[in-house]
PDB file of N, CA and C in Angstrom:
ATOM      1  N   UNK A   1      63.654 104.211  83.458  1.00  0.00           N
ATOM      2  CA  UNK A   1      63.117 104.175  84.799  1.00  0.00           C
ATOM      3  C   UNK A   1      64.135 103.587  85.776  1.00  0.00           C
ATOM      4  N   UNK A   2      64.896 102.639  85.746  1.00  0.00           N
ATOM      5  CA  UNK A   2      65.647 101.744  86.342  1.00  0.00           C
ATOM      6  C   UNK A   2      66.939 102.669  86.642  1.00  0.00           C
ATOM      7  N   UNK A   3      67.053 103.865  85.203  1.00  0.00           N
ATOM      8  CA  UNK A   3      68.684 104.593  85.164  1.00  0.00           C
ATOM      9  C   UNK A   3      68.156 104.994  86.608  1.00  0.00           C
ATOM     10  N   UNK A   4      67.188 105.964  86.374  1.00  0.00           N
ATOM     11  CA  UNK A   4      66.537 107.271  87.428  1.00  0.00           C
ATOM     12  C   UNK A   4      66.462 106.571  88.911  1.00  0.00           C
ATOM     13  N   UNK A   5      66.268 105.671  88.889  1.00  0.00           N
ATOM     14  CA  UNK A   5      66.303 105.092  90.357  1.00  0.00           C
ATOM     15  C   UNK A   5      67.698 104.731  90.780  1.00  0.00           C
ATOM     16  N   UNK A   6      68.415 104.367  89.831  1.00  0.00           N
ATOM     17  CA  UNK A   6      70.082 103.945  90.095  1.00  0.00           C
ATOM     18  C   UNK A   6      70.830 105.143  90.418  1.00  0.00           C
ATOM     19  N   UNK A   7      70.385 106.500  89.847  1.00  0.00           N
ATOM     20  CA  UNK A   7      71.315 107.604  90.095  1.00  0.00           C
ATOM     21  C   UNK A   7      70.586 108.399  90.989  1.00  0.00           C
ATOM     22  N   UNK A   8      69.419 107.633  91.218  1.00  0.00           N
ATOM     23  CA  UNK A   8      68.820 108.600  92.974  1.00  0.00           C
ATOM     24  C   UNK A   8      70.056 107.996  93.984  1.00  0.00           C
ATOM     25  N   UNK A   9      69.402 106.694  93.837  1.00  0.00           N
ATOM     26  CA  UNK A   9      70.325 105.998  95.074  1.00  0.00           C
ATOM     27  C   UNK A   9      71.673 106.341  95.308  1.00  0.00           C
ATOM     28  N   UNK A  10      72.117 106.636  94.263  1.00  0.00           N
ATOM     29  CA  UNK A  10      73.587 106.925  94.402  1.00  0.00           C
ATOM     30  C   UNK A  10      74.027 108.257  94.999  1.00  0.00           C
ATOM     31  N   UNK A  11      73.018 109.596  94.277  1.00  0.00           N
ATOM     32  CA  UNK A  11      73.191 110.392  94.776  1.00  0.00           C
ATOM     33  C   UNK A  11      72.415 110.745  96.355  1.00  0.00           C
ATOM     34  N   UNK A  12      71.631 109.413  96.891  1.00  0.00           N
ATOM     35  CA  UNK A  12      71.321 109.695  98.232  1.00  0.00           C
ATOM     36  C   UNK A  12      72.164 109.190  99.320  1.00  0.00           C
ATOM     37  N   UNK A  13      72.748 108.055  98.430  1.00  0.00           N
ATOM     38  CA  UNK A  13      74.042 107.584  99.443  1.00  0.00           C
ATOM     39  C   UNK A  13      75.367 109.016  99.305  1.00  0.00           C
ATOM     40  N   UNK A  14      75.790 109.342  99.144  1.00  0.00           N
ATOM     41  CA  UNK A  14      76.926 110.264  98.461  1.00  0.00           C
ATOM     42  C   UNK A  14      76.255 111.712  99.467  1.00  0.00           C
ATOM     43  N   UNK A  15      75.095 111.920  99.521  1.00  0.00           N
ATOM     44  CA  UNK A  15      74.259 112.430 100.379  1.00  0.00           C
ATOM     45  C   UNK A  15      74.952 112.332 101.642  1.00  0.00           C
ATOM     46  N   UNK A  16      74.084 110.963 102.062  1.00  0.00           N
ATOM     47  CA  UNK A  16      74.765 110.450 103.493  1.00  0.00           C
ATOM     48  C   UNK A  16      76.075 110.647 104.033  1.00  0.00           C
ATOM     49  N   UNK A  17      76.930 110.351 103.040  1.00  0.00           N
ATOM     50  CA  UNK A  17      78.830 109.949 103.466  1.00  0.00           C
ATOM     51  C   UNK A  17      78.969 111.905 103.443  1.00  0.00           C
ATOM     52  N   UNK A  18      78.185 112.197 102.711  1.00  0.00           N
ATOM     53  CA  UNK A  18      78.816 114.016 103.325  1.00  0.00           C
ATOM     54  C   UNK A  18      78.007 114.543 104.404  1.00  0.00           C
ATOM     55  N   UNK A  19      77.077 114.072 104.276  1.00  0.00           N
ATOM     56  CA  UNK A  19      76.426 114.409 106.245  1.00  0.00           C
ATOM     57  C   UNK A  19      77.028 113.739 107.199  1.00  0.00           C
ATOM     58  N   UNK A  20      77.494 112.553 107.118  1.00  0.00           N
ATOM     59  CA  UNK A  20      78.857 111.613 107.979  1.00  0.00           C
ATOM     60  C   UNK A  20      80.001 112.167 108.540  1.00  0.00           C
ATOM     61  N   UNK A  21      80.504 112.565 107.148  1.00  0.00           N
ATOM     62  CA  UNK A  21      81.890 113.031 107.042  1.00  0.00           C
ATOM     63  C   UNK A  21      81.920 114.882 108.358  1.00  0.00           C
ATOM     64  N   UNK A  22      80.856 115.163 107.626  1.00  0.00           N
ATOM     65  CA  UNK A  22      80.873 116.752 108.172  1.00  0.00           C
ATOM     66  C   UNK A  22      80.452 117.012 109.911  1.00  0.00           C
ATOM     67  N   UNK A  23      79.461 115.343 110.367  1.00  0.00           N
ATOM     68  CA  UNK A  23      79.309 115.272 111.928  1.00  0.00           C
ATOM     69  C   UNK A  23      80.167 114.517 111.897  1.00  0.00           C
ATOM     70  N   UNK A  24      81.095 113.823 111.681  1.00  0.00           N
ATOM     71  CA  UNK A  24      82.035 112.995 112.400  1.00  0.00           C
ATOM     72  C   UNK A  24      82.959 114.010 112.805  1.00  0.00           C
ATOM     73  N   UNK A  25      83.708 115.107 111.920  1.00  0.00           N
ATOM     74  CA  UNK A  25      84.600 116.045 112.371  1.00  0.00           C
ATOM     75  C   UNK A  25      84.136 117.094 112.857  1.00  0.00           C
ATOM     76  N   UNK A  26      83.177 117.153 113.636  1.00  0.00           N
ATOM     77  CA  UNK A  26      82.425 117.995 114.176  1.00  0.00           C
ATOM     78  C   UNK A  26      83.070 117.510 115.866  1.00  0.00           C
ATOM     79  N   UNK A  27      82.764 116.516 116.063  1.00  0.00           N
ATOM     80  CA  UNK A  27      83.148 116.006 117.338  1.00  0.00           C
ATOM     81  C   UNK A  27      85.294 115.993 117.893  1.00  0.00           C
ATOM     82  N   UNK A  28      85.572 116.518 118.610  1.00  0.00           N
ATOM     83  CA  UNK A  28      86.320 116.422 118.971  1.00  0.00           C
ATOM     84  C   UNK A  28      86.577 115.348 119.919  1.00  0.00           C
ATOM     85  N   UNK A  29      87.856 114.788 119.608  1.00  0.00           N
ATOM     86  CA  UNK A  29      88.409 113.087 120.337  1.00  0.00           C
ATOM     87  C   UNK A  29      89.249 114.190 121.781  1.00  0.00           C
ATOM     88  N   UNK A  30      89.170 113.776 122.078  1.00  0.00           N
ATOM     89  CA  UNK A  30      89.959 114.325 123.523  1.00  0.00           C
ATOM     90  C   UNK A  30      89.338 113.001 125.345  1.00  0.00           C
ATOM     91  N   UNK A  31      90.540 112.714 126.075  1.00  0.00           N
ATOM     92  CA  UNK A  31      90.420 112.686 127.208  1.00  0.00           C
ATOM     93  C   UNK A  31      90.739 113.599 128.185  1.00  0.00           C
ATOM     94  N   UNK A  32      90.625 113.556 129.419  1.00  0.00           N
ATOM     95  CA  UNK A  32      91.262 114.679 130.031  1.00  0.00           C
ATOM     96  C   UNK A  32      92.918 114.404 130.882  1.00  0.00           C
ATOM     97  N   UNK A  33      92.975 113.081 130.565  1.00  0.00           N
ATOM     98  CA  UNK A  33      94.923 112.932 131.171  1.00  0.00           C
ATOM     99  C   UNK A  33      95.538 113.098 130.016  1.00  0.00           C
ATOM    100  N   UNK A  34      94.989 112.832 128.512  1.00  0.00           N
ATOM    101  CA  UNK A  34      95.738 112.971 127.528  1.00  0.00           C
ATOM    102  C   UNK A  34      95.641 114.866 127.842  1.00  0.00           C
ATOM    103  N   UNK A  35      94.653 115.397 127.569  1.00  0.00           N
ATOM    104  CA  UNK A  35      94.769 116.346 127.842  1.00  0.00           C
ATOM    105  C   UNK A  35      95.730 117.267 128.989  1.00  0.00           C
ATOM    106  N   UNK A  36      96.146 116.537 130.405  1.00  0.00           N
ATOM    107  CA  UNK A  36      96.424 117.049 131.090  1.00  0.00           C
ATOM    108  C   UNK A  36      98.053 117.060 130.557  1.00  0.00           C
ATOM    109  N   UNK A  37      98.520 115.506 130.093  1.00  0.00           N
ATOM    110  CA  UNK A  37      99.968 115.067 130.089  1.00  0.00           C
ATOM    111  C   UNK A  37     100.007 116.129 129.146  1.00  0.00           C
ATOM    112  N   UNK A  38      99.037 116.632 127.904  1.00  0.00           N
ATOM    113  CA  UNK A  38      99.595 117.608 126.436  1.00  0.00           C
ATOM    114  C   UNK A  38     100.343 118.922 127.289  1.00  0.00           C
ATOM    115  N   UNK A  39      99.025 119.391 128.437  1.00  0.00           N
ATOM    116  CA  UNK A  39      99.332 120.737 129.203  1.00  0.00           C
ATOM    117  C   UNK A  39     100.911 120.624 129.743  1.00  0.00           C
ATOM    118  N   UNK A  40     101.062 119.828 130.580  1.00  0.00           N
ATOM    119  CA  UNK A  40     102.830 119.586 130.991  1.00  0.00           C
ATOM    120  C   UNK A  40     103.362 119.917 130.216  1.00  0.00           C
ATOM    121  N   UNK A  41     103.500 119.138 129.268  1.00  0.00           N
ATOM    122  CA  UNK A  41     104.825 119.251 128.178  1.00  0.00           C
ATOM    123  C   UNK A  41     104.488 120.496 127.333  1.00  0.00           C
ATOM    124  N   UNK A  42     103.076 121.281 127.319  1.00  0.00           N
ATOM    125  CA  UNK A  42     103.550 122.628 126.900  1.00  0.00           C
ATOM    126  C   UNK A  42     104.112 123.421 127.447  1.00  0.00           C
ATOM    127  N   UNK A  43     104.082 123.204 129.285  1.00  0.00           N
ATOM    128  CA  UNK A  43     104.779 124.288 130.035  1.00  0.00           C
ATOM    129  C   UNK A  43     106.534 123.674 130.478  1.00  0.00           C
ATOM    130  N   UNK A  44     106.828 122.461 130.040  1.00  0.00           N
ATOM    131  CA  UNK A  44     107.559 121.799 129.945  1.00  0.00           C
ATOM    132  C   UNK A  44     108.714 122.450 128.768  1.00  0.00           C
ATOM    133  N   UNK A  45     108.364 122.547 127.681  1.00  0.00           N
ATOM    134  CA  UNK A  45     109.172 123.397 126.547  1.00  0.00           C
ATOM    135  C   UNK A  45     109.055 124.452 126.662  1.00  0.00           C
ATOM    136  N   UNK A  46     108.142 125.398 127.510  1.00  0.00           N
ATOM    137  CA  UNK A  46     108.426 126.762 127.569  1.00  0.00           C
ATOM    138  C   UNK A  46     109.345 126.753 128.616  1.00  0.00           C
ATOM    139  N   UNK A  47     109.513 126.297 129.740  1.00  0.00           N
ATOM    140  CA  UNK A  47     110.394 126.368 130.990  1.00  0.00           C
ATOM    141  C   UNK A  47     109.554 127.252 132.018  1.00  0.00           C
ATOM    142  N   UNK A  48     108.588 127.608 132.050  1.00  0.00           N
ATOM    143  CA  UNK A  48     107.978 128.321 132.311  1.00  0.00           C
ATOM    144  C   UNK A  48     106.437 127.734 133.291  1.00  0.00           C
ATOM    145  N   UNK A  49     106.245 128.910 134.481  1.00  0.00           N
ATOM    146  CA  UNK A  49     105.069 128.239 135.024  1.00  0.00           C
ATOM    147  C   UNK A  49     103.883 129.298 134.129  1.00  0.00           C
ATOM    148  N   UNK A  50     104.299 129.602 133.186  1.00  0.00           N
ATOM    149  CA  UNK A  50     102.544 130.778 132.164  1.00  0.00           C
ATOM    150  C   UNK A  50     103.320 131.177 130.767  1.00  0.00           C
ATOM    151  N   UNK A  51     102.414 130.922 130.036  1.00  0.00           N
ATOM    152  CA  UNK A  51     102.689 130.443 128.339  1.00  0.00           C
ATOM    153  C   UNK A  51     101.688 131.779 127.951  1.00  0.00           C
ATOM    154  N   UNK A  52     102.189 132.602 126.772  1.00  0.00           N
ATOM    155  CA  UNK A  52     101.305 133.250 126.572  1.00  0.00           C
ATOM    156  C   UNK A  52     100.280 132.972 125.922  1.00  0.00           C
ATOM    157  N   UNK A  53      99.002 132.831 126.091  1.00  0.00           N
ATOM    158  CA  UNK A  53      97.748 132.362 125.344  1.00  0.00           C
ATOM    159  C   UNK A  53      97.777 132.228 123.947  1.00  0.00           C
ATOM    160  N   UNK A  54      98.378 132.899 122.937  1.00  0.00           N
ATOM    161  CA  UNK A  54      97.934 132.986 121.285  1.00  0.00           C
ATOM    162  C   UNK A  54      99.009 131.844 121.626  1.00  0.00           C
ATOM    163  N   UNK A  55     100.206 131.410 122.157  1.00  0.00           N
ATOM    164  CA  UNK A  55     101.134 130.482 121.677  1.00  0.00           C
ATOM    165  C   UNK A  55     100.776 128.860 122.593  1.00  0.00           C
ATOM    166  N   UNK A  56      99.858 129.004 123.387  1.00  0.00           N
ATOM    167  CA  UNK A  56      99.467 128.025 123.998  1.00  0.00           C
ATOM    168  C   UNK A  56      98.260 127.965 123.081  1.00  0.00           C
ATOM    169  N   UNK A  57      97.053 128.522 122.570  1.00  0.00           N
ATOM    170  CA  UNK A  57      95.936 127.719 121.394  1.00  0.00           C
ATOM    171  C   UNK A  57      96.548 127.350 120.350  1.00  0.00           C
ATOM    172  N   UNK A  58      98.258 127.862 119.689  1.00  0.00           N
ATOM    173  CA  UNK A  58      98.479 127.398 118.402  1.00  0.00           C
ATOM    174  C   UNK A  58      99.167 126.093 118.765  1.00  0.00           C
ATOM    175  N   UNK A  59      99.675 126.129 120.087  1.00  0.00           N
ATOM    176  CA  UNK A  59     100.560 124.810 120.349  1.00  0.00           C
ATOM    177  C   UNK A  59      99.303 123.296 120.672  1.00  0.00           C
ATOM    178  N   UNK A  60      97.880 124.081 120.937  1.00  0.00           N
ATOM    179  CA  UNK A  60      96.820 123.065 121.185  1.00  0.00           C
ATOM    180  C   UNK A  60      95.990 122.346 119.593  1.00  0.00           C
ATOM    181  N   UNK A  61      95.738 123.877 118.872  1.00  0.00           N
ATOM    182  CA  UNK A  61      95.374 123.764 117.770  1.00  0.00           C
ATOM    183  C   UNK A  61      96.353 122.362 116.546  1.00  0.00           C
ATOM    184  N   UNK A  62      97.570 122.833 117.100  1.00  0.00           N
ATOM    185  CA  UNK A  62      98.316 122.026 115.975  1.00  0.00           C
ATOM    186  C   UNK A  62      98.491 120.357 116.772  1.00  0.00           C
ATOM    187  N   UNK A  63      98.110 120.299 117.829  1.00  0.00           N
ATOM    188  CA  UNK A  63      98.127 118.911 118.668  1.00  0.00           C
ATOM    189  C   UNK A  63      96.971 118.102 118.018  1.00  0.00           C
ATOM    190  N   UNK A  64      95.785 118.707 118.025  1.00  0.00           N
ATOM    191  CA  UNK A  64      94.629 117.809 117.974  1.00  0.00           C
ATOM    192  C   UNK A  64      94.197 118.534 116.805  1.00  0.00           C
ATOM    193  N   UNK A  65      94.740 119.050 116.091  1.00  0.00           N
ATOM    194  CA  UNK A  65      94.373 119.139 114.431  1.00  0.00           C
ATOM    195  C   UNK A  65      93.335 119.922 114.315  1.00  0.00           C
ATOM    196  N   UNK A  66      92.585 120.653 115.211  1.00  0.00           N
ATOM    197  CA  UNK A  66      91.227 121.640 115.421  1.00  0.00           C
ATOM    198  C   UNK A  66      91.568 122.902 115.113  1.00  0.00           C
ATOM    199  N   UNK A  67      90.287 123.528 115.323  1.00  0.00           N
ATOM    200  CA  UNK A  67      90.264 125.348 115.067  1.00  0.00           C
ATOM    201  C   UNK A  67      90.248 125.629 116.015  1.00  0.00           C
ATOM    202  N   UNK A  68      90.257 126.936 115.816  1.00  0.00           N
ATOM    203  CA  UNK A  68      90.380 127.996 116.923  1.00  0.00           C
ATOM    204  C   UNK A  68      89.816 128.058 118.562  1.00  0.00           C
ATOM    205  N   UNK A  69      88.384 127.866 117.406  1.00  0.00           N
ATOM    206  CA  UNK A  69      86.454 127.524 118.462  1.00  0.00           C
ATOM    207  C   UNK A  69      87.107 126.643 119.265  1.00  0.00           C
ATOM    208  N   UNK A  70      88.110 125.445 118.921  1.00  0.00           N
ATOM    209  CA  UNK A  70      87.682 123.929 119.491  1.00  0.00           C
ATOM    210  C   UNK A  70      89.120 123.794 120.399  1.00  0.00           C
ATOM    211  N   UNK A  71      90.051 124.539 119.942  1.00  0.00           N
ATOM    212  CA  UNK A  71      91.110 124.908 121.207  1.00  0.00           C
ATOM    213  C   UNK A  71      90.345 125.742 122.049  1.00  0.00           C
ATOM    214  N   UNK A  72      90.000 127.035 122.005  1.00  0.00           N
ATOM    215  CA  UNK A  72      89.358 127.677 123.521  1.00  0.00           C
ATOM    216  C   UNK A  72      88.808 126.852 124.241  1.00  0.00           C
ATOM    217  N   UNK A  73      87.572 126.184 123.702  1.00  0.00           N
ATOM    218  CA  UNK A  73      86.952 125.167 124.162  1.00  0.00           C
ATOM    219  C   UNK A  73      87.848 124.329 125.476  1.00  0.00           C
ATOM    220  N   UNK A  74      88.883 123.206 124.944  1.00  0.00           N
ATOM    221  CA  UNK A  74      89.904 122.507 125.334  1.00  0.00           C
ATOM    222  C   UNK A  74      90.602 123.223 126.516  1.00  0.00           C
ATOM    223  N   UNK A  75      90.703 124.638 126.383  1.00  0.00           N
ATOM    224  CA  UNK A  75      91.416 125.486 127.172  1.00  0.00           C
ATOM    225  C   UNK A  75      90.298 125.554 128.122  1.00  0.00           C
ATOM    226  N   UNK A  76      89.083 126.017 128.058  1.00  0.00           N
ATOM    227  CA  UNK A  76      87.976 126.265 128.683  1.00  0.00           C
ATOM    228  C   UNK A  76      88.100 124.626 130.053  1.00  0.00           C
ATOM    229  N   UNK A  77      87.745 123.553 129.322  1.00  0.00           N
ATOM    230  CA  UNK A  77      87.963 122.369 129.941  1.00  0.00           C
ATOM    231  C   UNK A  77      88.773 122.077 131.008  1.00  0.00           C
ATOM    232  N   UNK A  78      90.190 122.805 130.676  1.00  0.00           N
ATOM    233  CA  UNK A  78      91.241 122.476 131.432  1.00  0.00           C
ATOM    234  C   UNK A  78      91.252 123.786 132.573  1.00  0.00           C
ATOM    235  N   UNK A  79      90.394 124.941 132.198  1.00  0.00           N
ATOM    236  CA  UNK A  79      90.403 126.210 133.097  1.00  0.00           C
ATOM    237  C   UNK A  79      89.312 125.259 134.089  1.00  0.00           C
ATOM    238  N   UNK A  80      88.261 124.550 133.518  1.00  0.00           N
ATOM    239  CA  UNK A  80      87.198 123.893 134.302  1.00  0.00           C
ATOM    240  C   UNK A  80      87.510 122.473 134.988  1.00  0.00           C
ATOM    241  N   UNK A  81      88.609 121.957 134.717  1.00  0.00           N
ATOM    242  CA  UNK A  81      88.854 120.676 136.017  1.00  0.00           C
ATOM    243  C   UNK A  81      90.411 121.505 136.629  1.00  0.00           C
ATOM    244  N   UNK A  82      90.419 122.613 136.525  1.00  0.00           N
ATOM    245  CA  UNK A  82      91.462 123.635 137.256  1.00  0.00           C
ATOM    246  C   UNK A  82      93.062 122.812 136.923  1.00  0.00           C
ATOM    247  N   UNK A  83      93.261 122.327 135.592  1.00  0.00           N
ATOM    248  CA  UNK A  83      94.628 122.377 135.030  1.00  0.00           C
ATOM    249  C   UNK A  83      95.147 123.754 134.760  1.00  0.00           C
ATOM    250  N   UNK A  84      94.348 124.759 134.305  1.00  0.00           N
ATOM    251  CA  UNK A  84      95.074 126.187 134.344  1.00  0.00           C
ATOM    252  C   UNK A  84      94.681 127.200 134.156  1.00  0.00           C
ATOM    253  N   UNK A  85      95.075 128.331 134.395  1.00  0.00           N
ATOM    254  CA  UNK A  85      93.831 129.619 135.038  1.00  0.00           C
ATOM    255  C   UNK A  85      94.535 130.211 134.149  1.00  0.00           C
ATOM    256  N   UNK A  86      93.526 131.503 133.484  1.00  0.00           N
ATOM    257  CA  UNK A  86      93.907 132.991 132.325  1.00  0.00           C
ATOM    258  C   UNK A  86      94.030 133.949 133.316  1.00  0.00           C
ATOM    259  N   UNK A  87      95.270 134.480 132.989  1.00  0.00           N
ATOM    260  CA  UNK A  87      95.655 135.312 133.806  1.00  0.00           C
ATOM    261  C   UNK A  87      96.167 136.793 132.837  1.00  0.00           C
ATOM    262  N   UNK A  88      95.136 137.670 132.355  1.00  0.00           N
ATOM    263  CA  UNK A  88      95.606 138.599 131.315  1.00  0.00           C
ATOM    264  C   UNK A  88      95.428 137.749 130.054  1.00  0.00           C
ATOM    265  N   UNK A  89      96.926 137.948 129.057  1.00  0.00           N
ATOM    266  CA  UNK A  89      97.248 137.128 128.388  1.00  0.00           C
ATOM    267  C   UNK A  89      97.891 135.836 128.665  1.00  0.00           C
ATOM    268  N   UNK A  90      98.282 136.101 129.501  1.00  0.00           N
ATOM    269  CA  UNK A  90      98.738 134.624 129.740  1.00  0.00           C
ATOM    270  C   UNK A  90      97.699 133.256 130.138  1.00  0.00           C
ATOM    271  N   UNK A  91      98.320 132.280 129.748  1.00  0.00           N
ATOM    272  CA  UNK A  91      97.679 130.581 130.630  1.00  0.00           C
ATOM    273  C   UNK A  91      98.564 130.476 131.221  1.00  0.00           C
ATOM    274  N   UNK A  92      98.533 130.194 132.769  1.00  0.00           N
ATOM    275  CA  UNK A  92      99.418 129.757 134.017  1.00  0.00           C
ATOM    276  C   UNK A  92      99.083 128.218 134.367  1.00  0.00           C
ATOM    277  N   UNK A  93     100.009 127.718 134.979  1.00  0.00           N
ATOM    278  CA  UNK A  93     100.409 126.145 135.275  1.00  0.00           C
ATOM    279  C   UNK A  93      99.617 126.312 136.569  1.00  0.00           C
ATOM    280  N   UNK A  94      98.573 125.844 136.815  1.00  0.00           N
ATOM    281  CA  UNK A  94      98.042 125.232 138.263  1.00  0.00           C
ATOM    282  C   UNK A  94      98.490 123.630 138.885  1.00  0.00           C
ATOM    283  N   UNK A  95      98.937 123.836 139.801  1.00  0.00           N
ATOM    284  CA  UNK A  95      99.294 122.611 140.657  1.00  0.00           C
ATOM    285  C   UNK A  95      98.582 122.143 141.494  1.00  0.00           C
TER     286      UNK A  95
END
């Protein structure tokens, strides 16, 4: 009786830490000056005032360690406090 209650608990905690684990990285860490200073220095190494989009989400994706979903998103953000407008394929530098 005592095992059966020892290996509930265990397997309800073990439970928990993977429902934890799976909403904690659910949430994306982001500000929006960290965000803004990342945007510079991507148009900063291109030399360029418009980055083409697939190379501006992989240059976002590999910054903040996210997918695909969670760069557009980021991009979405920065199209929405007007850091930078889709233009075709391209992302352009707004000033």
């Amino acid at each position: 009786m005592n095992g059966t209650l020892v290996f509930g608990i265990i397997i309800a905690v073990c439970a928990l830490l993977v429902i934890y684990n799976y909403l904690h990285k659910k949430h994306l860490h982001f500000t929006l000056p960290e965000l803004k200073d990342f945007i510079e220095k991507v148009f900063e190494q291109a030399n360029s005032a418009s980055v083409e989009k697939k190379h501006f989400l992989a240059a976002m994706k590999e910054h903040y360690h996210c997918s695909s979903k969670e760069a557009m998103f980021l991009l979405g953000k920065a199209r929405e406090n007007r850091l930078v407008d889709v233009e075709d394929k391209n992302v352009v530098l707004m000033k």
